[in-house]
N, C-alpha and C. Protein backbone atom coordinates (compact mmCIF):
# COMPACT_ATOMS: atom_id res chain seq x y z
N UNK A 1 0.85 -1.19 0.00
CA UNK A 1 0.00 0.00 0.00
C UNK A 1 0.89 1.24 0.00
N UNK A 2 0.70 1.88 -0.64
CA UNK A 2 1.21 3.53 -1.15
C UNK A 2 0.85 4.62 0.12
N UNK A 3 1.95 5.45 0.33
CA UNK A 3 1.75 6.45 1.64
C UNK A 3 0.38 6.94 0.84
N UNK A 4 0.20 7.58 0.00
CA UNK A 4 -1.14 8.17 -0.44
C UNK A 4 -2.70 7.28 -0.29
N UNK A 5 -2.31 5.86 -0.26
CA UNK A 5 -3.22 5.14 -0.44
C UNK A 5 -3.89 4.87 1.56
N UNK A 6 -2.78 4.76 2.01
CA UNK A 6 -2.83 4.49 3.53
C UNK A 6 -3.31 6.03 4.08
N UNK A 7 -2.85 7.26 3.78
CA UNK A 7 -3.30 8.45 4.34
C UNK A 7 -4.49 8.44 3.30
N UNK A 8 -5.03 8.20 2.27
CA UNK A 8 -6.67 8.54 2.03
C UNK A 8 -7.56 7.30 2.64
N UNK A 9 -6.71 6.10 2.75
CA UNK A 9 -8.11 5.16 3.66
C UNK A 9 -8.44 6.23 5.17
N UNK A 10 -7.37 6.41 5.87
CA UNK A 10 -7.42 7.45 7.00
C UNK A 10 -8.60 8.53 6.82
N UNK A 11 -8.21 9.15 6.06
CA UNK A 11 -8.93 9.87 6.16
C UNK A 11 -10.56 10.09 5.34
N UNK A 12 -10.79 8.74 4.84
CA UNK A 12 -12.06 8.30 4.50
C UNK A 12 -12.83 7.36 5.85
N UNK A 13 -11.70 7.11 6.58
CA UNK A 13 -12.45 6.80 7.75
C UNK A 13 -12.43 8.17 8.95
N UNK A 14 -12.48 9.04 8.74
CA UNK A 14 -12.18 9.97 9.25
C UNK A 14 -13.74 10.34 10.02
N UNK A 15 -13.87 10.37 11.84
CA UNK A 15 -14.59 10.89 12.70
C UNK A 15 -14.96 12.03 13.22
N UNK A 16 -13.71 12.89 13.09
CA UNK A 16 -13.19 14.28 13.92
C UNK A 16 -14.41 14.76 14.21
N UNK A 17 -15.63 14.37 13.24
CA UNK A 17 -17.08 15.40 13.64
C UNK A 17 -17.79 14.73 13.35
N UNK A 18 -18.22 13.75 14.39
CA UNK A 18 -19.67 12.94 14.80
C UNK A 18 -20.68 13.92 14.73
N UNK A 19 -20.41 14.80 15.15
CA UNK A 19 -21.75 15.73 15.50
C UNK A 19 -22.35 16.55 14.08
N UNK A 20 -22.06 16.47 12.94
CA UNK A 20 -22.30 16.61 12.30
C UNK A 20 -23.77 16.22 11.30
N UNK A 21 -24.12 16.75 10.82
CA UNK A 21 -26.11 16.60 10.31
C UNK A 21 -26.32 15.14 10.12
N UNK A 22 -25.77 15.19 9.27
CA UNK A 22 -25.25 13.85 8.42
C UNK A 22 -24.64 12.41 8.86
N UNK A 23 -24.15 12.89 9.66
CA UNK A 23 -22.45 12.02 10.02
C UNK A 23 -21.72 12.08 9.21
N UNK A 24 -20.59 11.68 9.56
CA UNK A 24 -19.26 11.74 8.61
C UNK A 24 -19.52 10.92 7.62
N UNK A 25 -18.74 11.65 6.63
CA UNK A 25 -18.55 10.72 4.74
C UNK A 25 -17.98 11.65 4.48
N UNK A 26 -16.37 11.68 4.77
CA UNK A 26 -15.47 12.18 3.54
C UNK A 26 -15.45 11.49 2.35
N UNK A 27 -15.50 12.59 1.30
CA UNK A 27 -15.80 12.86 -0.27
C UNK A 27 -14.43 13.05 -0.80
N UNK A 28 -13.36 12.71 -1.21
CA UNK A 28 -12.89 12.96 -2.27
C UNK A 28 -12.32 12.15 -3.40
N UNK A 29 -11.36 12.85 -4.14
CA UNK A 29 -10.88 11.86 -5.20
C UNK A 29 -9.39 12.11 -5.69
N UNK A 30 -8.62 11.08 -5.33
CA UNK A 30 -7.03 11.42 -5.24
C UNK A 30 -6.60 10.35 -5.72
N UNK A 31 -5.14 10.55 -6.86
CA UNK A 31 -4.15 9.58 -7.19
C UNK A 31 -2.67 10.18 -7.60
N UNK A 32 -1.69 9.88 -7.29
CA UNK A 32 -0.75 10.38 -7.04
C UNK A 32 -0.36 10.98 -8.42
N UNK A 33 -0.80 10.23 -9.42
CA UNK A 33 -0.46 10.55 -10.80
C UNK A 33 -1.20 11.49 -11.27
N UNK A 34 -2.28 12.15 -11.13
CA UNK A 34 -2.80 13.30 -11.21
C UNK A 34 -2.17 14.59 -11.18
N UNK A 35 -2.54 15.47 -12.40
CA UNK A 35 -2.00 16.63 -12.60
C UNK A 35 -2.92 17.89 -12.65
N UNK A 36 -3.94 18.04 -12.25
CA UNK A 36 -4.59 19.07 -11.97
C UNK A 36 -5.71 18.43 -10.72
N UNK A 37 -5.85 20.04 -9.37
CA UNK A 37 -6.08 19.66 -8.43
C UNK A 37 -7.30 20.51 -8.47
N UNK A 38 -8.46 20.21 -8.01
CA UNK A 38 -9.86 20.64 -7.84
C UNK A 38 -10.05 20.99 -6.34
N UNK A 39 -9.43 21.90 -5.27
CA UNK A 39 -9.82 22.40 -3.96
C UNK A 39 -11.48 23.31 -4.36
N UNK A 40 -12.42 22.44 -3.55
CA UNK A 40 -13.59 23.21 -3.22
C UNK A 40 -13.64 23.44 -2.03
N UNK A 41 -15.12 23.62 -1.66
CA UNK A 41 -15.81 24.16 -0.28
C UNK A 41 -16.03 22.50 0.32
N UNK A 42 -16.39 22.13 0.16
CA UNK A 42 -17.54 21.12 0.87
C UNK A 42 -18.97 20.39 0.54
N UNK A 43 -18.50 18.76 0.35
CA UNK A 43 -19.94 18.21 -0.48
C UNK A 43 -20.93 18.72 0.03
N UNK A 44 -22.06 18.96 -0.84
CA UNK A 44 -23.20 19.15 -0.38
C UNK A 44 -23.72 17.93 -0.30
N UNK A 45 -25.41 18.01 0.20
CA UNK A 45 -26.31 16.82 0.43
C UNK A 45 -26.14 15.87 -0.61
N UNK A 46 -26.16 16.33 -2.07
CA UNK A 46 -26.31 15.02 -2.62
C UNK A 46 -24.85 14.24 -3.04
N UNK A 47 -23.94 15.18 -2.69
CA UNK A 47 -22.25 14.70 -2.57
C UNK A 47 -22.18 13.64 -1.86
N UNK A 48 -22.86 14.43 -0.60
CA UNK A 48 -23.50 13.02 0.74
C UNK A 48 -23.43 11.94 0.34
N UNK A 49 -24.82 11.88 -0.30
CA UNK A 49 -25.52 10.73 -0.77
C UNK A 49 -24.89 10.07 -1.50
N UNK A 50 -24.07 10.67 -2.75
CA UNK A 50 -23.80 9.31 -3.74
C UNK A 50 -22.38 9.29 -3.11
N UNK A 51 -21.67 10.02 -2.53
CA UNK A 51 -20.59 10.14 -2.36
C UNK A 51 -18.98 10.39 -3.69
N UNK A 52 -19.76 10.77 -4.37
CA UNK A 52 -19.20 11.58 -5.59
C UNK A 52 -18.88 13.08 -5.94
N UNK A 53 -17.95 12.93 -5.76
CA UNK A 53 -17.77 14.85 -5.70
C UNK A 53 -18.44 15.23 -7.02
N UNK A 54 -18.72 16.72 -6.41
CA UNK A 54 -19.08 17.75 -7.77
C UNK A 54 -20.33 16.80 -8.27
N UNK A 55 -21.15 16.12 -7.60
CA UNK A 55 -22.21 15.46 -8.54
C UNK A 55 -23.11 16.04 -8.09
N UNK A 56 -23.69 17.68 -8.97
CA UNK A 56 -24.86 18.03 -9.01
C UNK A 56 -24.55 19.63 -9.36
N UNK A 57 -25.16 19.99 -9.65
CA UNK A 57 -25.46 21.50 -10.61
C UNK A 57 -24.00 22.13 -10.63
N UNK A 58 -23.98 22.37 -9.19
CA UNK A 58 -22.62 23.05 -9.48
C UNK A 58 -20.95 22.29 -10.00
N UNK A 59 -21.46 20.74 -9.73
CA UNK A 59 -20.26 19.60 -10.94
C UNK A 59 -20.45 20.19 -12.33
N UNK A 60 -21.73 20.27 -12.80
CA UNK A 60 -22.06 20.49 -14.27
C UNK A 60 -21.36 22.02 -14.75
N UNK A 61 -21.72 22.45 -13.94
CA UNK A 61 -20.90 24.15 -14.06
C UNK A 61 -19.66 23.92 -14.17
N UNK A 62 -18.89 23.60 -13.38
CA UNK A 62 -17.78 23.21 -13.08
C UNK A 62 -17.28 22.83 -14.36
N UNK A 63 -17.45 21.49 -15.11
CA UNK A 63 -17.27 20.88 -15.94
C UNK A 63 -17.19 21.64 -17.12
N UNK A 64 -18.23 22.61 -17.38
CA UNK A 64 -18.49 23.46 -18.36
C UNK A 64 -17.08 24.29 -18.28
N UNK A 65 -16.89 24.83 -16.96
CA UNK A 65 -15.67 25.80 -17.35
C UNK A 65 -15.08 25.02 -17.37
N UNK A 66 -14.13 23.82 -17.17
CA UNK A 66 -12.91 23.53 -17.72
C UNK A 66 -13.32 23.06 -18.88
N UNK A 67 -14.56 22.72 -19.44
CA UNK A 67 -14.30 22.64 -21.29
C UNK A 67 -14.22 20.46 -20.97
N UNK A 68 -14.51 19.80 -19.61
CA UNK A 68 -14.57 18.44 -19.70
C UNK A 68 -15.63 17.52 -19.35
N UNK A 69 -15.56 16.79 -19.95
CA UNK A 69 -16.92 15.65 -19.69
C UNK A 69 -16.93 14.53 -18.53
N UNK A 70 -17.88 14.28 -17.88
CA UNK A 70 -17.83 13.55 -16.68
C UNK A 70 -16.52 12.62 -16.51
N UNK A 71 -16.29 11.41 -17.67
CA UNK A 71 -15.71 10.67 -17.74
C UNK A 71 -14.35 11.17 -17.12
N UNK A 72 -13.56 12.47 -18.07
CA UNK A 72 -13.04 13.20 -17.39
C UNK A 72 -12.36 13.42 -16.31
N UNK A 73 -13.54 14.16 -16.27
CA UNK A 73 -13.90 14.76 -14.47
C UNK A 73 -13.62 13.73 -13.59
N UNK A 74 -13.74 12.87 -13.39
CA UNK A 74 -14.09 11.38 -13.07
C UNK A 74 -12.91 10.93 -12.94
N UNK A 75 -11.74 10.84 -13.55
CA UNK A 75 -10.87 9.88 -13.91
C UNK A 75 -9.50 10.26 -12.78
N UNK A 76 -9.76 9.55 -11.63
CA UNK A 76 -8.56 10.27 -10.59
C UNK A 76 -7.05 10.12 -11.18
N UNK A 77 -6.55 10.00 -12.14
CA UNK A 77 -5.42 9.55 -12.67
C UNK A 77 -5.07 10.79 -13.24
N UNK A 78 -6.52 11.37 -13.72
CA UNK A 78 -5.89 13.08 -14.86
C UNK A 78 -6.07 14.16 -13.88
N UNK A 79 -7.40 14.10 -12.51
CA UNK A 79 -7.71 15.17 -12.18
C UNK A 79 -7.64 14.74 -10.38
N UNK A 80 -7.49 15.39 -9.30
CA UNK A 80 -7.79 14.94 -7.76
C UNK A 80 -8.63 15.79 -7.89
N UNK A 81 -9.65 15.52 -6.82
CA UNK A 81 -10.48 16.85 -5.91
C UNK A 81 -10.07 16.31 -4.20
N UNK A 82 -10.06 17.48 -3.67
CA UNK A 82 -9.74 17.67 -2.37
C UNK A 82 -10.56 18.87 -1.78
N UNK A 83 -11.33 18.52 -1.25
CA UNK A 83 -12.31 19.73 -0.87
C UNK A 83 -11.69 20.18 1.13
N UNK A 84 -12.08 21.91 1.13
CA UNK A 84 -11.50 21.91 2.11
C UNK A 84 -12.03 21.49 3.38
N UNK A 85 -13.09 21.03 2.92
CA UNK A 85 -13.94 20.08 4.12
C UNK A 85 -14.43 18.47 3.45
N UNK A 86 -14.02 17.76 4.47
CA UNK A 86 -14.03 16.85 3.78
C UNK A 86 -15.38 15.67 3.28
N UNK A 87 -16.66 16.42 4.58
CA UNK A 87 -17.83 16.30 4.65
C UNK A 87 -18.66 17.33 4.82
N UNK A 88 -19.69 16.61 4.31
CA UNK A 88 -20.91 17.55 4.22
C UNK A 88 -21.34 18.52 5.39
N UNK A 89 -21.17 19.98 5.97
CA UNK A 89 -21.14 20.59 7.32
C UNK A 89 -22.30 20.98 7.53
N UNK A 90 -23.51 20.22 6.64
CA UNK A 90 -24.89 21.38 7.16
C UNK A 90 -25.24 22.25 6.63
N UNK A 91 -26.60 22.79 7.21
CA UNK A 91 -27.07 23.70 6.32
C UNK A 91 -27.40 25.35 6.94
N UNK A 92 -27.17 26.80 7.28
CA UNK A 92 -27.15 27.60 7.51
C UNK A 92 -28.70 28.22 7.64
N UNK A 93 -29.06 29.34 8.81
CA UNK A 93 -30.53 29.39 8.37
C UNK A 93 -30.86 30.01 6.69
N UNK A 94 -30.45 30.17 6.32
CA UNK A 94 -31.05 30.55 5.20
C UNK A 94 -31.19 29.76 4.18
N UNK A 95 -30.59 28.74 4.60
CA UNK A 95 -30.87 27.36 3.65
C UNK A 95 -29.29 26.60 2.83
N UNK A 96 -28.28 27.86 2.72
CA UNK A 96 -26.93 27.59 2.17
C UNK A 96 -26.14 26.37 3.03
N UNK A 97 -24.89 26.03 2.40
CA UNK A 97 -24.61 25.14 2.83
C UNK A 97 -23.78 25.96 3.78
N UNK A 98 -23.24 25.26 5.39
CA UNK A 98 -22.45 25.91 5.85
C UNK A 98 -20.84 25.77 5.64
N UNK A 99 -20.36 26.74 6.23
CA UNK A 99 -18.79 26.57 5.87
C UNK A 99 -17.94 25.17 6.40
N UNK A 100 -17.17 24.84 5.68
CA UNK A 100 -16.25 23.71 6.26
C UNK A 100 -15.68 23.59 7.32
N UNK A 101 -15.68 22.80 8.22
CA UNK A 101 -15.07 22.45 9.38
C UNK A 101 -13.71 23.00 9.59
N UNK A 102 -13.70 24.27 10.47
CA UNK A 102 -12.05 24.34 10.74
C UNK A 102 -10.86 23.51 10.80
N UNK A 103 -11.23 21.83 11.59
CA UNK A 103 -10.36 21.08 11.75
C UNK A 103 -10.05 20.56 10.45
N UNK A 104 -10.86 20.27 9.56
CA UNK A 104 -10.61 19.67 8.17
C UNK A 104 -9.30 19.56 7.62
N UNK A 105 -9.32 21.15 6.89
CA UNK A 105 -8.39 21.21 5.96
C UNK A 105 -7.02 21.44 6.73
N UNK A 106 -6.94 21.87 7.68
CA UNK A 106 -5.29 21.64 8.67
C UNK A 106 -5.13 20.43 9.00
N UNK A 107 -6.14 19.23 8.79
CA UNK A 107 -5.66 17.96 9.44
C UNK A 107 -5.43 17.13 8.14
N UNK A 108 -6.25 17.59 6.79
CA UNK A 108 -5.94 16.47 6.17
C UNK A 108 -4.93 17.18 4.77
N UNK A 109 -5.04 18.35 4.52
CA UNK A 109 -4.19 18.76 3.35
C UNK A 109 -2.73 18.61 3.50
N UNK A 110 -2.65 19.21 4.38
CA UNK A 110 -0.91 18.82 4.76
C UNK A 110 -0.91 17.44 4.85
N UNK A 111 -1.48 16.12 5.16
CA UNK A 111 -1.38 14.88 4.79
C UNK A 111 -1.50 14.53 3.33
N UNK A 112 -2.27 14.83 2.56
CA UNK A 112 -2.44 14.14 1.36
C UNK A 112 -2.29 15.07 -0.03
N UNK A 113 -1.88 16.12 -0.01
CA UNK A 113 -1.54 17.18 -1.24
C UNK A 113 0.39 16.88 -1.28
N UNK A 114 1.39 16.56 0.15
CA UNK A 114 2.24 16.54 -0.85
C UNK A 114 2.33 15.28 -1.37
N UNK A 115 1.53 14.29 -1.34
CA UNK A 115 1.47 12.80 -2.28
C UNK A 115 0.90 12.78 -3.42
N UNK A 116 0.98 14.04 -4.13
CA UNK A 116 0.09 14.19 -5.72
C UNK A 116 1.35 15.51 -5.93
N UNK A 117 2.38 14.55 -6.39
CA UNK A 117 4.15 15.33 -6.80
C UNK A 117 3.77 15.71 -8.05
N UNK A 118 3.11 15.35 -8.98
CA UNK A 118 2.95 15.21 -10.63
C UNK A 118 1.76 16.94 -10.48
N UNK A 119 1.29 17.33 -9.59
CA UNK A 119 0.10 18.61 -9.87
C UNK A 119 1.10 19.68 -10.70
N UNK A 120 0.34 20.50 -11.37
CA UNK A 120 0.69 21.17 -12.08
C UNK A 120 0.39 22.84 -11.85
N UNK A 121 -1.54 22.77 -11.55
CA UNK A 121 -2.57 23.64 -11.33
C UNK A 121 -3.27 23.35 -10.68
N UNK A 122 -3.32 23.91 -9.41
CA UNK A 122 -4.54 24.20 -8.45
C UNK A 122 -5.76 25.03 -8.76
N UNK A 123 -6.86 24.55 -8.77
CA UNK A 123 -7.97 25.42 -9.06
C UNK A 123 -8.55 25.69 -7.59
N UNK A 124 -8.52 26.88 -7.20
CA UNK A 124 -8.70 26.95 -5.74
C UNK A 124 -10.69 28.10 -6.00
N UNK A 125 -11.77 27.09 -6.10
CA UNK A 125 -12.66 26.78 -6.28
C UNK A 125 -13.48 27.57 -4.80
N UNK A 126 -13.86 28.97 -4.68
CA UNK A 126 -14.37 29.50 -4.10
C UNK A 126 -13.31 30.45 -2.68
N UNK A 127 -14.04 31.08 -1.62
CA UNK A 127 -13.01 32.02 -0.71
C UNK A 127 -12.64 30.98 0.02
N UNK A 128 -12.51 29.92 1.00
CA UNK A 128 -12.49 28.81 1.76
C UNK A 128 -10.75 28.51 1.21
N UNK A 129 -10.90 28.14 0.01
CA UNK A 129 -9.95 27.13 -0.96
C UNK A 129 -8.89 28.90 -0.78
N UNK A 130 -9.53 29.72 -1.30
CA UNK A 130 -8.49 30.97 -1.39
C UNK A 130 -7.87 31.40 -0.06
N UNK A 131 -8.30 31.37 0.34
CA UNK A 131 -8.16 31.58 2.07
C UNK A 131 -6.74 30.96 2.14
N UNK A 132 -7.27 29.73 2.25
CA UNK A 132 -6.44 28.51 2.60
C UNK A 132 -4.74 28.76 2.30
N UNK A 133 -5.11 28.94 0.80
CA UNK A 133 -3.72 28.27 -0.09
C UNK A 133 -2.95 29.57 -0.71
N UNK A 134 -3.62 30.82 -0.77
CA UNK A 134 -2.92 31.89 -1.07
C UNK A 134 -2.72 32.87 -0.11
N UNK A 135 -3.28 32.73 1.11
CA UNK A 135 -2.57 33.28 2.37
C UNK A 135 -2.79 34.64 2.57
N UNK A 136 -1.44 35.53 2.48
CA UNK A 136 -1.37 36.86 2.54
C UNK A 136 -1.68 37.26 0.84
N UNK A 137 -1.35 36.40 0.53
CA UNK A 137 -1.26 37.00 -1.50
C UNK A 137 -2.65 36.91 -1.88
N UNK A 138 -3.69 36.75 -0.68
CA UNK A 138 -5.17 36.82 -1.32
C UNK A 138 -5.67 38.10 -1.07
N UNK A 139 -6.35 38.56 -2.09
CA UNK A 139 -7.01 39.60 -2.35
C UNK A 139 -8.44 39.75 -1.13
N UNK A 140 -8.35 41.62 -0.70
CA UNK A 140 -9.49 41.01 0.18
C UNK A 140 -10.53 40.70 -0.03
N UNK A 141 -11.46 40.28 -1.48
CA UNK A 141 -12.99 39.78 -1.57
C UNK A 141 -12.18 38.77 -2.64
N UNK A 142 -13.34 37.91 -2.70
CA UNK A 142 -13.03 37.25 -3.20
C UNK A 142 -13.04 37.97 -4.77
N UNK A 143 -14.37 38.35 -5.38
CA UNK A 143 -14.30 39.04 -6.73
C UNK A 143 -12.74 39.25 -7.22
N UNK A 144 -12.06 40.29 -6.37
CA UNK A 144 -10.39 40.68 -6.34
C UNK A 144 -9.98 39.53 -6.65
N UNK A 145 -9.78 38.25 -5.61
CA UNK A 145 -8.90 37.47 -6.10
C UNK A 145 -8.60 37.00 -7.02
N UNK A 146 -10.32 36.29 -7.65
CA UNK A 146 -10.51 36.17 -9.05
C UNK A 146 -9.45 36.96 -10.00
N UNK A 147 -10.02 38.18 -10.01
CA UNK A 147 -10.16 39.24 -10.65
C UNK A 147 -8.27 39.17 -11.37
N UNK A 148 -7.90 38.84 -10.01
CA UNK A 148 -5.98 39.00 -10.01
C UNK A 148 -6.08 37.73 -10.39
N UNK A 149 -6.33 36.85 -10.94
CA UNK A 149 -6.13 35.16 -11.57
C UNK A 149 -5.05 35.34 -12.08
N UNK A 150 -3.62 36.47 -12.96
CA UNK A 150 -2.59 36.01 -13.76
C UNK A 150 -1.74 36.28 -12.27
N UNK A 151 -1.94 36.61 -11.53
CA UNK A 151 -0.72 36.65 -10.13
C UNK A 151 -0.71 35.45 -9.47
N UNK A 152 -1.30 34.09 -9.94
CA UNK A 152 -1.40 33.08 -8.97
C UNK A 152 -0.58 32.27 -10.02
N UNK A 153 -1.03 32.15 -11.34
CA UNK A 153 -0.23 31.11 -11.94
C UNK A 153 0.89 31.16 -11.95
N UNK A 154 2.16 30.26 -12.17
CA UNK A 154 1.65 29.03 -12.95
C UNK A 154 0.80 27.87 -11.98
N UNK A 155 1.14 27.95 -10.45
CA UNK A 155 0.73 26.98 -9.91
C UNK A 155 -1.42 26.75 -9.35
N UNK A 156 -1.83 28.07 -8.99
CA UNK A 156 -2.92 28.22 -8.36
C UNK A 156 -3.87 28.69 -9.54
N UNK A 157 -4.89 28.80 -9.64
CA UNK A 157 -6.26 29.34 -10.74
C UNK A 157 -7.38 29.73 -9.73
N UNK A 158 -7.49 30.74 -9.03
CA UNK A 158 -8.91 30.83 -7.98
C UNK A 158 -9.87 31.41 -8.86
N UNK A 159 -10.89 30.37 -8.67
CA UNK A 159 -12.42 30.42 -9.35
C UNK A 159 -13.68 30.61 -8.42
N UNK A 160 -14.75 31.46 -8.76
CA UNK A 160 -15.92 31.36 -7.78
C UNK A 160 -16.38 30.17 -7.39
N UNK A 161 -16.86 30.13 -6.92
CA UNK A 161 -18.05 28.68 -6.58
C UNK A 161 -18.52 28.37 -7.48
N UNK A 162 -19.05 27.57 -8.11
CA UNK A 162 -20.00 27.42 -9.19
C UNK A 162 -21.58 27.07 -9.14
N UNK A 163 -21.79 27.42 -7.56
CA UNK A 163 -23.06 27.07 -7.24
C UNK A 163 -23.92 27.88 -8.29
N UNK A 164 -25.05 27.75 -8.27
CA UNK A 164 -26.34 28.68 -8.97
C UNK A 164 -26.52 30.06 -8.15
N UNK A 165 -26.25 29.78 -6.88
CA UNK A 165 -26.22 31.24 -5.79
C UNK A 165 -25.07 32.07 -7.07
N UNK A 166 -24.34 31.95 -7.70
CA UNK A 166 -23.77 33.22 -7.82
C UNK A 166 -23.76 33.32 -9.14
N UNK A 167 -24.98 32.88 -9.69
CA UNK A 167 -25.40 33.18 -10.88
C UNK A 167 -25.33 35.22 -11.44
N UNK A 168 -25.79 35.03 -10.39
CA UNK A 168 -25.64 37.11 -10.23
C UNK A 168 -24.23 37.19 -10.09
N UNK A 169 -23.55 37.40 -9.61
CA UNK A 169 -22.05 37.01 -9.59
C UNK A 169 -21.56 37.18 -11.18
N UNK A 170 -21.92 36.30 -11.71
CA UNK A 170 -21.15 35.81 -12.71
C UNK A 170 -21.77 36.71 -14.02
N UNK A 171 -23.25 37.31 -14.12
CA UNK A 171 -23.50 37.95 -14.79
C UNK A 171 -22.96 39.59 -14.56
N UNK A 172 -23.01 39.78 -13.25
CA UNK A 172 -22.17 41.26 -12.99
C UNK A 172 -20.64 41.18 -13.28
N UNK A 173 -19.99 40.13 -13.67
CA UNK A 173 -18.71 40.45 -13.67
C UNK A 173 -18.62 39.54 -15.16
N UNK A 174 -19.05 39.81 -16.31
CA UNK A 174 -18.47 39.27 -17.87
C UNK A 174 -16.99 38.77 -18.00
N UNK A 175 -16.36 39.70 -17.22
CA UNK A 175 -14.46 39.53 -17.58
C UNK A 175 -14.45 38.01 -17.10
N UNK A 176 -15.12 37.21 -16.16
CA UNK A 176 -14.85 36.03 -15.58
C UNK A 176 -15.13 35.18 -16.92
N UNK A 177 -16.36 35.04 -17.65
CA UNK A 177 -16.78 34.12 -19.13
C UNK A 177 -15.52 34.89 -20.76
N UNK A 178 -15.16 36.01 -20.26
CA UNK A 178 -14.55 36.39 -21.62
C UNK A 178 -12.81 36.82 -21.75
N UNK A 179 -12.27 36.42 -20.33
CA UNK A 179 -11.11 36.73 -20.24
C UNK A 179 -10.79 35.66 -19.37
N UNK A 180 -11.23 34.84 -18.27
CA UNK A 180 -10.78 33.77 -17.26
C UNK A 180 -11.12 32.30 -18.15
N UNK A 181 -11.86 32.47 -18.47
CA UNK A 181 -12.72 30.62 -18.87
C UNK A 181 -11.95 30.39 -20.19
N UNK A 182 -11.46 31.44 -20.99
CA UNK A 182 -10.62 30.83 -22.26
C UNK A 182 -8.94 29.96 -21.73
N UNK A 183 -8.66 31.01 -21.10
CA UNK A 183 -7.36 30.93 -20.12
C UNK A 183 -7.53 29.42 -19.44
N UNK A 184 -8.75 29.52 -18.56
CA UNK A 184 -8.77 28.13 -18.14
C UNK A 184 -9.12 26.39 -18.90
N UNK A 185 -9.71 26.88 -19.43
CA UNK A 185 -9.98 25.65 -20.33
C UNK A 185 -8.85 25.25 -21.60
N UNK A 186 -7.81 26.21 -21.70
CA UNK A 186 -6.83 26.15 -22.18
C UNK A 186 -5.44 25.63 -21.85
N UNK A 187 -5.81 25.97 -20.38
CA UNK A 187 -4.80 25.37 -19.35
C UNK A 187 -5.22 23.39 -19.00
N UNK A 188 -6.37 23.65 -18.85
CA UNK A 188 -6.53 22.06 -18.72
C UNK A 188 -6.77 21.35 -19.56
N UNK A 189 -6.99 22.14 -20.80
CA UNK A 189 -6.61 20.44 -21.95
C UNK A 189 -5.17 20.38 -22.05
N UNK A 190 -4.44 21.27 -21.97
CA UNK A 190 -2.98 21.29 -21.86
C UNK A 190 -2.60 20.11 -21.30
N UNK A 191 -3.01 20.17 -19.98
CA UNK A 191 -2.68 19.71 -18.64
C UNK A 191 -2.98 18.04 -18.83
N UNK A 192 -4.26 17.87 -18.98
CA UNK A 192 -5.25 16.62 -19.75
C UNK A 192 -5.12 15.70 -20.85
N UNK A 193 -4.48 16.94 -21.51
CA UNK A 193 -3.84 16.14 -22.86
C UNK A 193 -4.94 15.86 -23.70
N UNK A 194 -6.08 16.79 -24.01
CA UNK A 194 -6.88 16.70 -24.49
C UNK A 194 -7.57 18.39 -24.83
């Protein structure tokens, strides 16, 4: 068994938060040979359920901007996802999902990101993921960070959420569909080989 293979059984058996809606079900998808990395927020309910990342509206979005098809998406050999929570955290009163577990991403990223040596591009997939991985070099709203996308590469790409919530989002700011999404989908067939 592979250090990567022994630290993701770990942390697919992972407890830290019984107390959680749901119960625990860490979600992700990792192989050492993978060259582009998918950091989100946190499965939602039906992530839950099938236990498939990105499986539901905002996967399909997702998919759309990098320009790939499930199979794809899918294939832990071309792509990881590592979300910064590793289960589903609930739901907020207003109905949103809530933010990821503080303990999460300090207990399991530093375990299992440096065992994927072959990454190329981080897509750091909402403020959570930006937070995280660009530190002081993050812009203070997220829009900004976006906005600064050529100061992160070659290694990082920070993208909104792709939920339907920021459908408004994405129509107030055009430069994201006519200056970011060529850039990106350019970068990952690169990357993909496709």
């Amino acid at each position: 068994m592979s250090a990567l293979d022994t630290a993701l059984a770990e942390a697919r058996a992972c407890t830290l938060c019984t107390d959680l809606p749901l119960g625990p079900r860490p979600v992700t998808q990792l192989d050492a040979r993978a060259r582009l990395m998918i950091v989100g927020q946190a499965p939602g309910t039906r992530v839950h359920e099938t236990g498939i990342p990105f499986d539901d509206r905002s996967g399909d979005r997702l998919r759309d901007w990098l320009g790939v098809d499930r199979d794809t998406f899918y294939d832990p050999v071309r792509l990881a996802i590592l979300p910064m929570g590793l289960c589903y955290p609930g739901t907020d009163a207003k109905g949103g999902d809530l933010p990821p577990r503080k303990i999460c991403a300090p207990t399991w990223h530093p375990r299992l990101r440096p065992l994927l040596p072959n990454l190329e591009l981080t897509l750091l997939v909402g403020m959570y993921a930006q937070k995280h991985y660009l530190g002081a070099a993050r812009r203070a709203t997220l829009t900004e960070t976006v906005r600064a996308w050529p100061d992160y590469l070659p290694d990082f790409l920070p993208l909104p959420h792709p939920s339907w919530r920021n459908t408004a989002w994405l129509k107030r700011h055009p430069w994201f569909e006519t200056e970011l999404l060529p850039v990106l989908r350019a970068r990952v067939a690169a990357i993909l080989g496709g």
